[in-house]
PDB file of N, CA and C in Angstrom:
ATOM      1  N   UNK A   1    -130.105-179.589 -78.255  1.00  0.00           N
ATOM      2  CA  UNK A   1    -129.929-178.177 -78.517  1.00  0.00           C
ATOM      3  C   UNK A   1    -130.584-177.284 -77.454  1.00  0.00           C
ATOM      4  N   UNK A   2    -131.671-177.675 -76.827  1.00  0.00           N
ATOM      5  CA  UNK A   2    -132.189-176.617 -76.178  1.00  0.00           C
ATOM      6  C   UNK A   2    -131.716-176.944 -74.543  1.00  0.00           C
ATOM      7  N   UNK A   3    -130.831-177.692 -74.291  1.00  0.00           N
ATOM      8  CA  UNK A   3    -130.184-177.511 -73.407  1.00  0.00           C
ATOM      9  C   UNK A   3    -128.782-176.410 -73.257  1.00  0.00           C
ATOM     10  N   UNK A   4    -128.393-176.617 -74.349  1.00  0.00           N
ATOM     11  CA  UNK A   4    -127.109-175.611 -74.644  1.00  0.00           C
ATOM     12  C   UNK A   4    -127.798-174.194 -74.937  1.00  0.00           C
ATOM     13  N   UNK A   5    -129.258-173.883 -74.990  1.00  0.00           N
ATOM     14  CA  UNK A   5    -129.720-172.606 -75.310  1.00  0.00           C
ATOM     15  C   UNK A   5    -129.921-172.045 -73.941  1.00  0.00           C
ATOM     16  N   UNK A   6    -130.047-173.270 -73.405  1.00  0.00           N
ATOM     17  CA  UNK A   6    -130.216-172.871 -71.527  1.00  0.00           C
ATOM     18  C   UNK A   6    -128.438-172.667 -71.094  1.00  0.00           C
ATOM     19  N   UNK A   7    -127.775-173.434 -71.095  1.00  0.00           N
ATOM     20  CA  UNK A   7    -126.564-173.177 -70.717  1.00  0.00           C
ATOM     21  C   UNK A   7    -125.965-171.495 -71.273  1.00  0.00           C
ATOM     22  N   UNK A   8    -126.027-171.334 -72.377  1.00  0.00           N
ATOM     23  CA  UNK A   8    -126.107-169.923 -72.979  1.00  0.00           C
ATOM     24  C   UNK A   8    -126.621-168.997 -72.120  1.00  0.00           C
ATOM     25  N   UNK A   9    -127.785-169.248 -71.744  1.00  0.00           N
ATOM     26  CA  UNK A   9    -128.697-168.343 -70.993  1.00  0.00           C
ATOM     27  C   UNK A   9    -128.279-168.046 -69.697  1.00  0.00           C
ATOM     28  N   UNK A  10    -127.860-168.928 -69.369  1.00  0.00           N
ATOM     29  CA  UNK A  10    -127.623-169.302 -67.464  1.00  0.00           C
ATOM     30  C   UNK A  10    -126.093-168.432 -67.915  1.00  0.00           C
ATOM     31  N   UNK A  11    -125.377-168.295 -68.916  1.00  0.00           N
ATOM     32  CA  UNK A  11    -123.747-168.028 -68.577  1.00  0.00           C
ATOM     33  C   UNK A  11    -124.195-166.671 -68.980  1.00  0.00           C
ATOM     34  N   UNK A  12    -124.690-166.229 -69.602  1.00  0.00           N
ATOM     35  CA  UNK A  12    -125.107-164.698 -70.210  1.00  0.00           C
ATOM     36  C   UNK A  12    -125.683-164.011 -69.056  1.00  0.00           C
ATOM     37  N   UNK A  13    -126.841-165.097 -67.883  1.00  0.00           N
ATOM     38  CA  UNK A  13    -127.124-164.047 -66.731  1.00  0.00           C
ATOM     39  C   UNK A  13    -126.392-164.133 -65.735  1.00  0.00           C
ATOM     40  N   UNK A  14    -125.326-165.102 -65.893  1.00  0.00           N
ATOM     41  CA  UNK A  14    -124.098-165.077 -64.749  1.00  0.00           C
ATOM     42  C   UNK A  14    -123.161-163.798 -64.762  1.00  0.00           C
ATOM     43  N   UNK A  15    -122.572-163.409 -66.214  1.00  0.00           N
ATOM     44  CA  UNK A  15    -121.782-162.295 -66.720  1.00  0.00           C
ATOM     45  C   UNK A  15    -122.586-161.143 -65.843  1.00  0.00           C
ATOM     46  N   UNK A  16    -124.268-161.057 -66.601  1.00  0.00           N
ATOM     47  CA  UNK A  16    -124.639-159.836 -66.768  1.00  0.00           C
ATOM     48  C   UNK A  16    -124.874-159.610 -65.292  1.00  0.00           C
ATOM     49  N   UNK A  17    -125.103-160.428 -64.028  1.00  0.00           N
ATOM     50  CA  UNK A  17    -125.270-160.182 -63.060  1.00  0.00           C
ATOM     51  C   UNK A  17    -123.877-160.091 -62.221  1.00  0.00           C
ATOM     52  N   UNK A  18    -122.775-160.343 -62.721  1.00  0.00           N
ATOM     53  CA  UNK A  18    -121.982-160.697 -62.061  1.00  0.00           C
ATOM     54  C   UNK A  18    -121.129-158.706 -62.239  1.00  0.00           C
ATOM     55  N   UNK A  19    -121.713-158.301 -63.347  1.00  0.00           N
ATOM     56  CA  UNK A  19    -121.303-156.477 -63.623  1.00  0.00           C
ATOM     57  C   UNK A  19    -122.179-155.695 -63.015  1.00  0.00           C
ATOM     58  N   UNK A  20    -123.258-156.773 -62.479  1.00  0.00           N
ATOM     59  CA  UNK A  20    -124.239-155.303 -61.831  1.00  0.00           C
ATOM     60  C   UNK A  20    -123.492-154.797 -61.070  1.00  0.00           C
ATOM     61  N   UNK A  21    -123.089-154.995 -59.884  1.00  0.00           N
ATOM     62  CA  UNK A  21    -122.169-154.208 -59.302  1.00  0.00           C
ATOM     63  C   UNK A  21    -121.348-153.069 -59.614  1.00  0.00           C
ATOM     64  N   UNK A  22    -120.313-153.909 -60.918  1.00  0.00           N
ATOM     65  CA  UNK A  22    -119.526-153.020 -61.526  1.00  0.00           C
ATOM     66  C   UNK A  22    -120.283-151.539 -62.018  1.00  0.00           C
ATOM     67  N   UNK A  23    -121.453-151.520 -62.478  1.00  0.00           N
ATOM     68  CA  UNK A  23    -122.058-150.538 -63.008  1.00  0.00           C
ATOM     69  C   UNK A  23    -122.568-149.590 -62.549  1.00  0.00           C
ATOM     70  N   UNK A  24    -122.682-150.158 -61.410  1.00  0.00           N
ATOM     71  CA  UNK A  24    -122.613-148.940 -59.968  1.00  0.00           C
ATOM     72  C   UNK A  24    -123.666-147.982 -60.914  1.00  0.00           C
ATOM     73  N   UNK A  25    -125.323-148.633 -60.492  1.00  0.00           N
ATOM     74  CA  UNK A  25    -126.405-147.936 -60.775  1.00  0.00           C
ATOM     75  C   UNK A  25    -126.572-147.492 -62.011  1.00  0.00           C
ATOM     76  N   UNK A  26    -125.530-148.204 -62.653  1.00  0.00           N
ATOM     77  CA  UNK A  26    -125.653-148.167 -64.625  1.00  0.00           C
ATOM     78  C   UNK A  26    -124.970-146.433 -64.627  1.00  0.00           C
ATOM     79  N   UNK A  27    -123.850-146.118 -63.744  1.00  0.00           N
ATOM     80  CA  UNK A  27    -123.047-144.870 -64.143  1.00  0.00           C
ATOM     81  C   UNK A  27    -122.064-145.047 -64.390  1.00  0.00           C
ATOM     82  N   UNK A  28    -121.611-146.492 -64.816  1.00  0.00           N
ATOM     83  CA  UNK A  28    -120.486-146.680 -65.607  1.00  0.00           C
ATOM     84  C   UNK A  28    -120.912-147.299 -66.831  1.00  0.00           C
ATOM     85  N   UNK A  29    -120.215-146.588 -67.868  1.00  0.00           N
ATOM     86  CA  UNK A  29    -120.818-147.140 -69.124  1.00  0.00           C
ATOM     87  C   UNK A  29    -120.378-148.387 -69.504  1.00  0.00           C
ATOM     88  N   UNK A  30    -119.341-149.295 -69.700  1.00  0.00           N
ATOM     89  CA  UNK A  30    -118.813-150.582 -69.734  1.00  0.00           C
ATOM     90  C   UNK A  30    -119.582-151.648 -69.047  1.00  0.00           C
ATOM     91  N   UNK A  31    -119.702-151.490 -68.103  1.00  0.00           N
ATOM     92  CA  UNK A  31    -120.231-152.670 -67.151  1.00  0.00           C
ATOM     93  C   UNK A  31    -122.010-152.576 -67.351  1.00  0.00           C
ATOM     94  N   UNK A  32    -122.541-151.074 -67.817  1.00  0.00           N
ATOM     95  CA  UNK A  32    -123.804-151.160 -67.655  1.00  0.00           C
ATOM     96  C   UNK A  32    -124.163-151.678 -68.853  1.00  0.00           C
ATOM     97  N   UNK A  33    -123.443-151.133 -70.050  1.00  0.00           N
ATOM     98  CA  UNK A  33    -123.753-152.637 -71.605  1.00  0.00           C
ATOM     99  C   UNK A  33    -123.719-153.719 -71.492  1.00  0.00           C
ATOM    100  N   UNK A  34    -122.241-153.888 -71.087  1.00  0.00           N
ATOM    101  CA  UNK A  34    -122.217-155.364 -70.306  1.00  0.00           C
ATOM    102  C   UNK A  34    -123.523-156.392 -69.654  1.00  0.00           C
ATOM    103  N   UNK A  35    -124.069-155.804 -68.681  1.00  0.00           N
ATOM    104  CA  UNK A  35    -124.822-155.883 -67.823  1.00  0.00           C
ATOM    105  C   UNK A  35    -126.102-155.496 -68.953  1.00  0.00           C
ATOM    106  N   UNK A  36    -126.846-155.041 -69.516  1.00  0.00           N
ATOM    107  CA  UNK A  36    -127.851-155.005 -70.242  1.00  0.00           C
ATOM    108  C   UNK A  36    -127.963-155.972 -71.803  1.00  0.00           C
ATOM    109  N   UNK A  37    -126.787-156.020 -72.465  1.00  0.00           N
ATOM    110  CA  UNK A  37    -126.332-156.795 -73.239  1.00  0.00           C
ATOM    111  C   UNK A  37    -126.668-158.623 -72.541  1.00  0.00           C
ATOM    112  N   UNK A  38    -126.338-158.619 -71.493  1.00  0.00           N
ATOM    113  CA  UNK A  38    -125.700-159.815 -70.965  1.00  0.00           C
ATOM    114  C   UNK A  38    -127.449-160.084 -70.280  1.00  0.00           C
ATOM    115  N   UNK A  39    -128.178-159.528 -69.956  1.00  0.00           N
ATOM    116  CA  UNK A  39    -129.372-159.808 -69.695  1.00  0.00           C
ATOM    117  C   UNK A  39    -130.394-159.859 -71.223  1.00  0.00           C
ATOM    118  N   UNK A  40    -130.015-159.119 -72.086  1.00  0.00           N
ATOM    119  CA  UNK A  40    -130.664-159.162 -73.075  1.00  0.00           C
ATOM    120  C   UNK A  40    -130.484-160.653 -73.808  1.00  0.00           C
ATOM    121  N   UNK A  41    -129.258-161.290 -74.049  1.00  0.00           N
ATOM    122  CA  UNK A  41    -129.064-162.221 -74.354  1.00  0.00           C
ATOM    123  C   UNK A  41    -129.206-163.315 -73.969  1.00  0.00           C
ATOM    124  N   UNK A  42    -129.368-163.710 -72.604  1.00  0.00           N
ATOM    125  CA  UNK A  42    -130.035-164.453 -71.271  1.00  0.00           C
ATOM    126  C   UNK A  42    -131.244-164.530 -71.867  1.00  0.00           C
ATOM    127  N   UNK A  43    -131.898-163.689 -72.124  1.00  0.00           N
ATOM    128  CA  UNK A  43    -133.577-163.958 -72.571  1.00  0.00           C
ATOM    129  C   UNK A  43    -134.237-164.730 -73.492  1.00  0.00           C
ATOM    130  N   UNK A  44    -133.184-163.915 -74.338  1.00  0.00           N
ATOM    131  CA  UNK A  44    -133.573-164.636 -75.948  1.00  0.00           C
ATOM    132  C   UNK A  44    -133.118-165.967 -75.669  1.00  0.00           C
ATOM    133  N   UNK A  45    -132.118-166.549 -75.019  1.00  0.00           N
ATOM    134  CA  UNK A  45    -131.823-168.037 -75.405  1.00  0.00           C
ATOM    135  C   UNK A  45    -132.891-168.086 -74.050  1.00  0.00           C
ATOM    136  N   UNK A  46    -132.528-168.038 -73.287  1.00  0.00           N
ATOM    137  CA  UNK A  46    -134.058-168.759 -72.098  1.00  0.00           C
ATOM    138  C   UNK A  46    -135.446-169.075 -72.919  1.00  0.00           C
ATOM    139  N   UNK A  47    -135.552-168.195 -73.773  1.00  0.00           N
ATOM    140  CA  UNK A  47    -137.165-168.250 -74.479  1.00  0.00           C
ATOM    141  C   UNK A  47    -136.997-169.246 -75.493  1.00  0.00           C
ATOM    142  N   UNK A  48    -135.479-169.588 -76.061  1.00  0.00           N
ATOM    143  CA  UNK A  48    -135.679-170.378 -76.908  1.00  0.00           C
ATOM    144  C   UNK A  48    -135.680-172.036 -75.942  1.00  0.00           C
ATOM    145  N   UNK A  49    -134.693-172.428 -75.184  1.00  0.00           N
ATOM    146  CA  UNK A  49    -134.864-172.985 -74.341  1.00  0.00           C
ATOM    147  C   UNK A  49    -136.247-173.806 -73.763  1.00  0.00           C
ATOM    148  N   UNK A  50    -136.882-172.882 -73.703  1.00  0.00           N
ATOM    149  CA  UNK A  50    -138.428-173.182 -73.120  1.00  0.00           C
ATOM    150  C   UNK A  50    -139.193-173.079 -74.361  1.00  0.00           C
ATOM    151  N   UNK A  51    -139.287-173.317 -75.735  1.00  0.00           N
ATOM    152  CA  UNK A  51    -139.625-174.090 -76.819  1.00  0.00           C
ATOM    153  C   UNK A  51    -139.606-175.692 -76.417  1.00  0.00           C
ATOM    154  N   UNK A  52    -138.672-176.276 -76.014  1.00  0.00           N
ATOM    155  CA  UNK A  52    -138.260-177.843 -75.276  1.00  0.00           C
ATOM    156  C   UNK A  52    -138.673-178.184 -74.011  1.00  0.00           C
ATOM    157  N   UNK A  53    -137.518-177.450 -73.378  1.00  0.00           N
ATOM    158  CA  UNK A  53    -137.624-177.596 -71.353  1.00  0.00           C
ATOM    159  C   UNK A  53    -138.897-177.424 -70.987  1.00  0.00           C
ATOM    160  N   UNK A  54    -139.933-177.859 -70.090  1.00  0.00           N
ATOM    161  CA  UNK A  54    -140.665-177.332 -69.238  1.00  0.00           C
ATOM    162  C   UNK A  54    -140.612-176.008 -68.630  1.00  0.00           C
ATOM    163  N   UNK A  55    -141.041-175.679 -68.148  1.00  0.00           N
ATOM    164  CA  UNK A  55    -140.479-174.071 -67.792  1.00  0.00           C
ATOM    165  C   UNK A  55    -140.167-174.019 -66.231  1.00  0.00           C
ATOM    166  N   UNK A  56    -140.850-175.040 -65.138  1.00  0.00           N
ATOM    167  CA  UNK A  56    -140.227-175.209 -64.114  1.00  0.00           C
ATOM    168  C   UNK A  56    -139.236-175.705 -63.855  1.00  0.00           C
ATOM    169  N   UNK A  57    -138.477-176.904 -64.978  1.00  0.00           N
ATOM    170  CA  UNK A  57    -137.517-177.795 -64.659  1.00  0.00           C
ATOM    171  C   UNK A  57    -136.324-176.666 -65.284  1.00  0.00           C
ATOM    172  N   UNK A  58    -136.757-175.882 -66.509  1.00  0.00           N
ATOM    173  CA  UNK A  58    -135.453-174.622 -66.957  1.00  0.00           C
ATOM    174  C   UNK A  58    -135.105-173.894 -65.817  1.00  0.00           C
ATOM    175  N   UNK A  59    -136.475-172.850 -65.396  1.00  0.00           N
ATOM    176  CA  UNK A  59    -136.180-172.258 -64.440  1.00  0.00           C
ATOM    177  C   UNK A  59    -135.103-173.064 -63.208  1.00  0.00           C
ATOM    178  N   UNK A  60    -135.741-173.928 -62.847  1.00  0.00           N
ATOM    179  CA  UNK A  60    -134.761-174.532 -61.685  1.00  0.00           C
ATOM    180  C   UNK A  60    -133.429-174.798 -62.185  1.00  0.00           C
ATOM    181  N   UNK A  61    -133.143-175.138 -63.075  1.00  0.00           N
ATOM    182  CA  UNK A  61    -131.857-175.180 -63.204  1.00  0.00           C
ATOM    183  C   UNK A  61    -130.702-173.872 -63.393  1.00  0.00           C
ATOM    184  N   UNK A  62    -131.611-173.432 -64.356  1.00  0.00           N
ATOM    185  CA  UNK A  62    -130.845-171.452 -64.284  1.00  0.00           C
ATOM    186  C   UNK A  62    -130.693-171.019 -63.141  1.00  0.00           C
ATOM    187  N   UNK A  63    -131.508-171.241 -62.323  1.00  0.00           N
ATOM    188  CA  UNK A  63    -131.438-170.416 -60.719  1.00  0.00           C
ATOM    189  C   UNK A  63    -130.310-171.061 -60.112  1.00  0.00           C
ATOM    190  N   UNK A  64    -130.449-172.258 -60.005  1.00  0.00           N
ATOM    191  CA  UNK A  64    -129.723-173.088 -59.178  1.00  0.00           C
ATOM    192  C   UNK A  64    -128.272-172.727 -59.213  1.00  0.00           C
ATOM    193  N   UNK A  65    -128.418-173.264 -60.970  1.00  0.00           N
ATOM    194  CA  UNK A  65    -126.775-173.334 -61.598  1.00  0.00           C
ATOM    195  C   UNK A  65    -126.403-171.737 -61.119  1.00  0.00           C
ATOM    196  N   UNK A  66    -127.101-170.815 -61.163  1.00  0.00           N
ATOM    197  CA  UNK A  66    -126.478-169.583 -61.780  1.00  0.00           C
ATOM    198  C   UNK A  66    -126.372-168.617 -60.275  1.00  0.00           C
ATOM    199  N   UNK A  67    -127.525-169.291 -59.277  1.00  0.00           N
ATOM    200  CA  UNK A  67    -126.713-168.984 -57.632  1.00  0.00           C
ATOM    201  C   UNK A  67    -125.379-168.698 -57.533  1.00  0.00           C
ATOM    202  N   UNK A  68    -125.069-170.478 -57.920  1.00  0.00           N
ATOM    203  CA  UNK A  68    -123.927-170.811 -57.302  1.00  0.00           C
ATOM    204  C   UNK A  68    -122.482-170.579 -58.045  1.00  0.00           C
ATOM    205  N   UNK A  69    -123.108-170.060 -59.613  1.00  0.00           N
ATOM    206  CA  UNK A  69    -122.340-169.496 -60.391  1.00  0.00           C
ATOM    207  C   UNK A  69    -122.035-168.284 -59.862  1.00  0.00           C
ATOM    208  N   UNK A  70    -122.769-167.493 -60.094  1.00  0.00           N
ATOM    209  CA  UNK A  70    -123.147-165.895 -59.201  1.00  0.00           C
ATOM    210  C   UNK A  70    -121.985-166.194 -57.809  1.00  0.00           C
ATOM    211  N   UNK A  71    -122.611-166.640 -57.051  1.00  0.00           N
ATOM    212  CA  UNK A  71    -121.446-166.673 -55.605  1.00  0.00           C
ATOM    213  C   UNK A  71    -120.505-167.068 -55.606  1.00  0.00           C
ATOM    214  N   UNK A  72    -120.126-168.115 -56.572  1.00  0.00           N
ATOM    215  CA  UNK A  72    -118.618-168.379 -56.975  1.00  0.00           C
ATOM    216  C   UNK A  72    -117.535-166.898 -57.652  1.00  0.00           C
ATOM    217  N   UNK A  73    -118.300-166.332 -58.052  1.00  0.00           N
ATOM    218  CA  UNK A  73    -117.541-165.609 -58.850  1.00  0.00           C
ATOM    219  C   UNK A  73    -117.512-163.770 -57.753  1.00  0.00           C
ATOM    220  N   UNK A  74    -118.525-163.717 -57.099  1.00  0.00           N
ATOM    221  CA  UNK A  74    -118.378-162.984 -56.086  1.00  0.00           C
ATOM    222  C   UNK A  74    -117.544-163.155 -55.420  1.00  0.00           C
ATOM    223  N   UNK A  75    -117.077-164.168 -54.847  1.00  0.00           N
ATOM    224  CA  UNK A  75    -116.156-164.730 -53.399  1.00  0.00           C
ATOM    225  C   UNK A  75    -114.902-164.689 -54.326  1.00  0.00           C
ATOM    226  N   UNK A  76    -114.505-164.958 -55.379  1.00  0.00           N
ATOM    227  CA  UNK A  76    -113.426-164.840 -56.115  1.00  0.00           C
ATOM    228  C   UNK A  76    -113.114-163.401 -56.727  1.00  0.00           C
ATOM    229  N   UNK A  77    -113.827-162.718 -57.098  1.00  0.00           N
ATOM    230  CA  UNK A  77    -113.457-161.479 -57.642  1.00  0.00           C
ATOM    231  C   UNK A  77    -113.941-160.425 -56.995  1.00  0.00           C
ATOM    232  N   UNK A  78    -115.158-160.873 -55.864  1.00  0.00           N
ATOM    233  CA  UNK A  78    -115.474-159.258 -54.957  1.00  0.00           C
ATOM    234  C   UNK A  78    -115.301-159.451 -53.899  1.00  0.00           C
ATOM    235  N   UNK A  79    -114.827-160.813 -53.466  1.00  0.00           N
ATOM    236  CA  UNK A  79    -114.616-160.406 -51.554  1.00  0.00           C
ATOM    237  C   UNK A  79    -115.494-161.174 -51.133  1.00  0.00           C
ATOM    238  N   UNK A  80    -117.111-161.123 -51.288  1.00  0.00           N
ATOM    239  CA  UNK A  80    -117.941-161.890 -50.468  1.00  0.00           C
ATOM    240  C   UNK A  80    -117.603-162.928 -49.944  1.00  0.00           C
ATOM    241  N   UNK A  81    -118.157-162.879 -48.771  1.00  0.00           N
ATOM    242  CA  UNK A  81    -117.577-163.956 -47.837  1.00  0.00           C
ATOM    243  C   UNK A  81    -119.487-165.140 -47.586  1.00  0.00           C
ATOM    244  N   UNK A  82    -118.329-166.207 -47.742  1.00  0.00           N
ATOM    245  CA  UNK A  82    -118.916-167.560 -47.538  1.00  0.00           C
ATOM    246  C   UNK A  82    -118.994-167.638 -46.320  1.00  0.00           C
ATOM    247  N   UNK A  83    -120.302-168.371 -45.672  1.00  0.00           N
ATOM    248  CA  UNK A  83    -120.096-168.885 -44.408  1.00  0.00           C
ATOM    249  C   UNK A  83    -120.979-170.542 -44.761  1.00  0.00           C
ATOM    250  N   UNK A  84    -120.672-171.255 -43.611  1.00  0.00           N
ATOM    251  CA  UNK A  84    -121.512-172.491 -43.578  1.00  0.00           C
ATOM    252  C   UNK A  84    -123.067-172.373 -43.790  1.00  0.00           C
ATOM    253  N   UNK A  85    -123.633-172.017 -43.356  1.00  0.00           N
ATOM    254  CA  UNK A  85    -125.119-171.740 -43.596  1.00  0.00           C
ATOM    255  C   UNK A  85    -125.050-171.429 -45.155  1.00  0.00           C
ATOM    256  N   UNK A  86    -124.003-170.563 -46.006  1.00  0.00           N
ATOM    257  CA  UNK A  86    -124.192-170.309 -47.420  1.00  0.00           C
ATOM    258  C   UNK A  86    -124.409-171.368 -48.116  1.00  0.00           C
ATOM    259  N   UNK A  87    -122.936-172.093 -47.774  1.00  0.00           N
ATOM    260  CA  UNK A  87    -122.540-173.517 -48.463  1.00  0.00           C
ATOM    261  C   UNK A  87    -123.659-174.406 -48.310  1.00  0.00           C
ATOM    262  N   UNK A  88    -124.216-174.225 -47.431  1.00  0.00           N
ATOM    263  CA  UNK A  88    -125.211-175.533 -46.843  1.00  0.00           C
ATOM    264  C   UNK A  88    -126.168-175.293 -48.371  1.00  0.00           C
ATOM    265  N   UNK A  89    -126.867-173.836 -47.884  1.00  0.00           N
ATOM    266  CA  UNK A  89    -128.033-173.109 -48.703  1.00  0.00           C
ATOM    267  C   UNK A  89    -127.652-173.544 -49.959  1.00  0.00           C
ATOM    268  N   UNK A  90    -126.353-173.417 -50.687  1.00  0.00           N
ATOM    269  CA  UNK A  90    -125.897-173.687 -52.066  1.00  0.00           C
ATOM    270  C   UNK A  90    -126.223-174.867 -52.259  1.00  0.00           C
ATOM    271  N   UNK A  91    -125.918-176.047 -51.724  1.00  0.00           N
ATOM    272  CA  UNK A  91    -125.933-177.537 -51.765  1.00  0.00           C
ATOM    273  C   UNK A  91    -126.950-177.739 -51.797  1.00  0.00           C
ATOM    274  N   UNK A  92    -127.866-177.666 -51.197  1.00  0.00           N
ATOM    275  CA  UNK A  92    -129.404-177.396 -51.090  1.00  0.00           C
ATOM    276  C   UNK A  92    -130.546-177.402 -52.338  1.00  0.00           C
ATOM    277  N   UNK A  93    -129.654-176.252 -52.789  1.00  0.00           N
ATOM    278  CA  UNK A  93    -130.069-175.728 -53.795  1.00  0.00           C
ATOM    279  C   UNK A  93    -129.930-176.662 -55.479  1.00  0.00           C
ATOM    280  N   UNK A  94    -128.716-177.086 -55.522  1.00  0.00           N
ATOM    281  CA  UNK A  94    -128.045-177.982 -56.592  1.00  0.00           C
ATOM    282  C   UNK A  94    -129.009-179.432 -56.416  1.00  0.00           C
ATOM    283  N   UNK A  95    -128.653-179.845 -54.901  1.00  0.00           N
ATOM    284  CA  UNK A  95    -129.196-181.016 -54.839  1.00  0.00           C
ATOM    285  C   UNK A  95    -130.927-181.201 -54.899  1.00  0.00           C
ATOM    286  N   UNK A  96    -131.227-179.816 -55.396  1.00  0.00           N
ATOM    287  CA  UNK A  96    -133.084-179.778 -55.316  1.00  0.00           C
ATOM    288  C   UNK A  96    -133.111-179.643 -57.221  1.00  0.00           C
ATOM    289  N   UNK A  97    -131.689-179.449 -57.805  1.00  0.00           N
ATOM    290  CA  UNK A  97    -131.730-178.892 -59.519  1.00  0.00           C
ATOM    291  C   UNK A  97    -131.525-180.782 -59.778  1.00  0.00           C
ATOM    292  N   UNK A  98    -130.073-181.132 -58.767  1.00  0.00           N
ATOM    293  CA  UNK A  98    -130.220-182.499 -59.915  1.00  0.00           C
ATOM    294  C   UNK A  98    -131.775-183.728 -59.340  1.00  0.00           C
ATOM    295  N   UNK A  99    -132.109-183.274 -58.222  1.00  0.00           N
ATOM    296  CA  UNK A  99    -133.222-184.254 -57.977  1.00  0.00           C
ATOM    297  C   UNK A  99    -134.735-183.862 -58.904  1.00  0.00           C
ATOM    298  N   UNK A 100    -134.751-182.735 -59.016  1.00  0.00           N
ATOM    299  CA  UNK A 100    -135.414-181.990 -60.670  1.00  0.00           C
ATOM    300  C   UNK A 100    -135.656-182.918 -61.176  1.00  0.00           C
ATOM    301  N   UNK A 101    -134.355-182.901 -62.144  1.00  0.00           N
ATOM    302  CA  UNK A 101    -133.961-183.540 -63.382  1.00  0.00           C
ATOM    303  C   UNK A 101    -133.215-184.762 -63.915  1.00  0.00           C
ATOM    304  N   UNK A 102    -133.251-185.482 -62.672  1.00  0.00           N
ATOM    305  CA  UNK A 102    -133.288-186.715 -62.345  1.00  0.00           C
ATOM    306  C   UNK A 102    -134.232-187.962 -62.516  1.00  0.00           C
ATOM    307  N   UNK A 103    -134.474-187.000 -61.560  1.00  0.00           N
ATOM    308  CA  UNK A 103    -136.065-187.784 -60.850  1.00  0.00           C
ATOM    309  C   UNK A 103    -137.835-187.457 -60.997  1.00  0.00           C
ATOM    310  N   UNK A 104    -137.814-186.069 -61.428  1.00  0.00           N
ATOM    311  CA  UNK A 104    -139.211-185.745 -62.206  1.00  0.00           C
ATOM    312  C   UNK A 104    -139.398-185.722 -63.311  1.00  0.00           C
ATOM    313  N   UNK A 105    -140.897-186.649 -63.655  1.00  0.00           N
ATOM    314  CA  UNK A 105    -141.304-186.742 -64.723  1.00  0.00           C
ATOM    315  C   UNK A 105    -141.389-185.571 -65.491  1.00  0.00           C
ATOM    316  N   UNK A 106    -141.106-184.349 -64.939  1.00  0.00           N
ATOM    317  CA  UNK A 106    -141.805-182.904 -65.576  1.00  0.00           C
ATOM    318  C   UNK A 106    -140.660-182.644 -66.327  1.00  0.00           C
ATOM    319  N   UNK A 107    -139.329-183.088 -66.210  1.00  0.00           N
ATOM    320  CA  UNK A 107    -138.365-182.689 -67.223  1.00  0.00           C
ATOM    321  C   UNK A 107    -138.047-183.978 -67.903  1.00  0.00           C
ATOM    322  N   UNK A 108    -137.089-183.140 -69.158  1.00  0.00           N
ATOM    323  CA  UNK A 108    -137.406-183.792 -70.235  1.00  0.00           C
ATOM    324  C   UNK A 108    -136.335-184.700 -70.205  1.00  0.00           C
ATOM    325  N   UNK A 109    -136.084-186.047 -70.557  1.00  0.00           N
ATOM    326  CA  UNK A 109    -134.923-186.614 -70.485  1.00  0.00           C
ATOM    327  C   UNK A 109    -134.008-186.478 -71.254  1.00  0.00           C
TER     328      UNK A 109
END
């Protein structure tokens, strides 16, 4: 269960970050609920989450996952442009979440 409270969490700050933009300094009202809603709800399951998870091995995985969530969904719906150095940085990044939680004793199996 408290993996799926993290997955919750990680997709709630993917949304809510993925409208910051849209909200254009929270002067659009849709995207800025969105976007406050969507961080508000990120929290509460993160906190429940870390009842279980360690809090370095959660954190790393929210970040990780939710980078590359985050830039996936930029390059698809806003334009941002990928370059090699990104991709590299992304891979990087994943391959430092599953060697985490793999391979350190600090998370939970």
């Amino acid at each position: 269960m408290p993996y799926l409270y993290l997955l919750i969490a990680i997709c709630a700050e993917v949304v809510a970050t993925s409208c910051l933009k849209s909200a254009e300094g929270f002067t659009r009202l849709l995207p800025s609920l969105v976007t406050v809603a969507g961080y508000g709800t990120a929290f509460c399951f993160l906190s429940l989450a870390l009842q279980t998870i360690p809090t370095g091995a959660a954190y790393a995985i929210w970040s990780g996952i939710g980078v590359v969530l985050v830039t996936a969904i930029a390059w698809i719906f806003q334009g941002q442009k990928l370059d090699g150095p990104a991709l590299v940085g992304m891979a990087l990044i994943v391959s430092g979440v599953v060697v985490i939680h793999v391979f350190s004793k600090s998370a939970p199996a």
